[in-house]
Protein backbone atom coordinates (compact mmCIF):
# COMPACT_ATOMS: atom_id res chain seq x y z
CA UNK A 1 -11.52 -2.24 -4.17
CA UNK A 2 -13.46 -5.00 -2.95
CA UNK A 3 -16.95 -5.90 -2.09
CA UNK A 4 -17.28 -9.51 -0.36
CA UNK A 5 -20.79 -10.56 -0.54
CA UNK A 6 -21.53 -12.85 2.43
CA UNK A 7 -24.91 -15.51 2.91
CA UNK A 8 -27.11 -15.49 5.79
CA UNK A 9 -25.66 -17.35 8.17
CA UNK A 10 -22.07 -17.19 7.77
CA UNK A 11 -19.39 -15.66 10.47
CA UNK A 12 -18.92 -12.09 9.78
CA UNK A 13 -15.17 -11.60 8.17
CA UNK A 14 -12.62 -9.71 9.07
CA UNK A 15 -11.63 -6.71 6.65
CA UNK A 16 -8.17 -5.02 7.61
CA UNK A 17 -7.70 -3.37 4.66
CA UNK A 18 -9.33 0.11 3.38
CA UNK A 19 -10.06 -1.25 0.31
CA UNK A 20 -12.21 -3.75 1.30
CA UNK A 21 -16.03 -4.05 3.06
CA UNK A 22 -18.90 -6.58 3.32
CA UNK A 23 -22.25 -7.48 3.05
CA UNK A 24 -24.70 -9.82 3.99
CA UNK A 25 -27.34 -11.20 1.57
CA UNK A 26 -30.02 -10.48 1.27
CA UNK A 27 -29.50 -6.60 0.65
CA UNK A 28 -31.64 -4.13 -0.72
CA UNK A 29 -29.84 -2.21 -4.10
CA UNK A 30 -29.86 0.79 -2.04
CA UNK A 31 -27.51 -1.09 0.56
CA UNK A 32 -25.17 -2.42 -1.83
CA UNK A 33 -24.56 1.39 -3.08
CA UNK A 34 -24.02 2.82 0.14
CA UNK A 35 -21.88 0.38 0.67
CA UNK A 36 -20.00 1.14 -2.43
CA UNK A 37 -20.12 4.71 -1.81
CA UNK A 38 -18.52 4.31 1.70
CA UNK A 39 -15.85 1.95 0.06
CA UNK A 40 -15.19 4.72 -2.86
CA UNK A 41 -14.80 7.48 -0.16
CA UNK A 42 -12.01 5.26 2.11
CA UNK A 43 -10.51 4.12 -0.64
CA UNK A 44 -9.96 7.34 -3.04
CA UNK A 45 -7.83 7.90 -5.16
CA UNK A 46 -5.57 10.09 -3.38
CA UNK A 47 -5.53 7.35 -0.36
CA UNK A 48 -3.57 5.08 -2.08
CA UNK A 49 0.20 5.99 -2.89
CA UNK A 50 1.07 5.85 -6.68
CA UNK A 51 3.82 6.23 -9.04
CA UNK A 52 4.03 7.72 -12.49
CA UNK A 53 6.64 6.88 -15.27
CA UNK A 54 8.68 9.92 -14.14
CA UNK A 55 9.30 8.65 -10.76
CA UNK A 56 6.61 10.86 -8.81
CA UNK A 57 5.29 9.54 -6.00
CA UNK A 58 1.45 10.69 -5.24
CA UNK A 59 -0.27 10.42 -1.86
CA UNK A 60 -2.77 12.39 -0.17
CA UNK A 61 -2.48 15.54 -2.77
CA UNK A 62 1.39 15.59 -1.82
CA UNK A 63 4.42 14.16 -3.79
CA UNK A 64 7.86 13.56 -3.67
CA UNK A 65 10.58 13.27 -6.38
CA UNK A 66 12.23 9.34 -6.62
CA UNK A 67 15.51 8.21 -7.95
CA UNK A 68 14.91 5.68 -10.87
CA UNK A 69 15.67 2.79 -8.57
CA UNK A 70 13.43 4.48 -5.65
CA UNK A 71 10.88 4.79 -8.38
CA UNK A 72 11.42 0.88 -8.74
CA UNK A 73 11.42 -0.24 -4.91
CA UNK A 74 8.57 2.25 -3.80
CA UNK A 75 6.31 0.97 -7.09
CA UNK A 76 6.51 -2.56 -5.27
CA UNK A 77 5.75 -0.92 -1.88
CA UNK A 78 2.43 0.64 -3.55
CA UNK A 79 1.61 -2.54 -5.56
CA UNK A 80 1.19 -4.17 -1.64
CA UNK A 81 -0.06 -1.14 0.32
CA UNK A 82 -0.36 -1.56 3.63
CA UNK A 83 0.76 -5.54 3.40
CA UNK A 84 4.82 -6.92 3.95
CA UNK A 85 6.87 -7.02 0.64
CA UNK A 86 9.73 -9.26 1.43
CA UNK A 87 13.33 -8.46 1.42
CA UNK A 88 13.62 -11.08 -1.41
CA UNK A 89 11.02 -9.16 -3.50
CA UNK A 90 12.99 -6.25 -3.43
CA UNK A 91 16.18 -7.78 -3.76
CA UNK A 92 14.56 -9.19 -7.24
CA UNK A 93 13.15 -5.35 -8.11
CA UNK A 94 17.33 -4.52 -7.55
CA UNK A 95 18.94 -7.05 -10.06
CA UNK A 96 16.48 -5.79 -12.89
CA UNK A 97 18.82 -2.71 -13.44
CA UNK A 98 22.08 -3.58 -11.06
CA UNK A 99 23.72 -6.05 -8.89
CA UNK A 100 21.44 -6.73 -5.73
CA UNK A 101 23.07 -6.79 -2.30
CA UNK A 102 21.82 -6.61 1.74
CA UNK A 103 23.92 -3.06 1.64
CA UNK A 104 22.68 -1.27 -1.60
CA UNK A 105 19.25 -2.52 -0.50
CA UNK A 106 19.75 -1.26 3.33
CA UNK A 107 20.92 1.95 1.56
CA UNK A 108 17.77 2.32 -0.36
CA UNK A 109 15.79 1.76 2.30
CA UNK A 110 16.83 4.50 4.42
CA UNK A 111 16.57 6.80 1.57
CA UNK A 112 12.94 6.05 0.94
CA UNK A 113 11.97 6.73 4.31
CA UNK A 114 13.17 10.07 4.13
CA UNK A 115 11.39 10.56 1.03
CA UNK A 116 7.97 9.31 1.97
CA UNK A 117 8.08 11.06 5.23
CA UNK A 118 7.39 14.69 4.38
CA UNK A 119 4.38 12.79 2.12
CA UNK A 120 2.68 11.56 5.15
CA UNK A 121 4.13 7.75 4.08
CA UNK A 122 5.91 5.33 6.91
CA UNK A 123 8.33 2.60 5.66
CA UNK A 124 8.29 0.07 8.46
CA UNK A 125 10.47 -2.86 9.37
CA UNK A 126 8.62 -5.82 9.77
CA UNK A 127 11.77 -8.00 12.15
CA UNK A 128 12.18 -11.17 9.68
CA UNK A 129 9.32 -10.32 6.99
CA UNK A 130 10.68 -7.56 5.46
CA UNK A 131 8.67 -3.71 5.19
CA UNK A 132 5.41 -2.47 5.08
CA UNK A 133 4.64 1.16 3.62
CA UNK A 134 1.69 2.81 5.39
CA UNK A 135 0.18 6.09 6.01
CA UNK A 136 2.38 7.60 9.16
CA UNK A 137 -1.00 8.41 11.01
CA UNK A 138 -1.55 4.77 11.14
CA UNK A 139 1.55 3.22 11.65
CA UNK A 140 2.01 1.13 14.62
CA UNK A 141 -1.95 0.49 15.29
């Protein structure tokens, strides 16, 4: 989670991402904690999708069962919630425990989006940047 603390006077940022908020200085103690309150409350625990050593997949008080190499790709996919990972990333996460190719990664794809689907996950293709993983209530906003 992030806080971005702003000065008087600067242009208001942009946050796109759950985890993140800001405020403007000067701000009263009270201020900053609501602020961290509201960013502890968006950004819970059970928001975020995570992965234990056995390869279960946690999001939004459901989970699904991955493969060893699902438990690999989808790790990478939670490390960048809600941002691209590029087909080259993966293709790396691949040749740690086999031979990487377009196919087996195409393959692996398509398996993880059935997985993540009953979860409430979406694995989108982003057209030349790769995929995105994303809650399915939000995807294509």
């Amino acid at each position: 989670m992030r806080l971005l603390v702003v000065e008087a006077g600067v242009e208001a940022p942009i946050c796109t991402d759950i985890r993140e908020d800001w405020v403007r200085t000067p701000l009263s103690k009270d201020d900053l904690h609501a602020r961290m309150n509201g960013l502890r409350a968006r950004g819970g625990s059970d928001s975020i999708p995570s992965v234990d050593h056995n390869g279960v997949l946690r999001f939004r008080r459901r989970s699904a069962v991955l493969s060893p190499t699902e438990t690999d790709l989808v790790s990478r996919f939670a490390e960048s919630f809600t941002q691209p990972v590029g087909r080259e990333a993966l293709l790396a996460v691949l040749a740690r425990t086999s031979r990487p190719s377009r196919n087996a990664l195409d393959l692996h794809v398509m398996r993880i989006r059935r997985r993540v689907q009953p979860i409430g996950l979406q694995l989108r293709t982003l057209w030349g940047r790769g995929y995105v993983l994303e809650p399915a209530d939000e995807a294509g906003t």
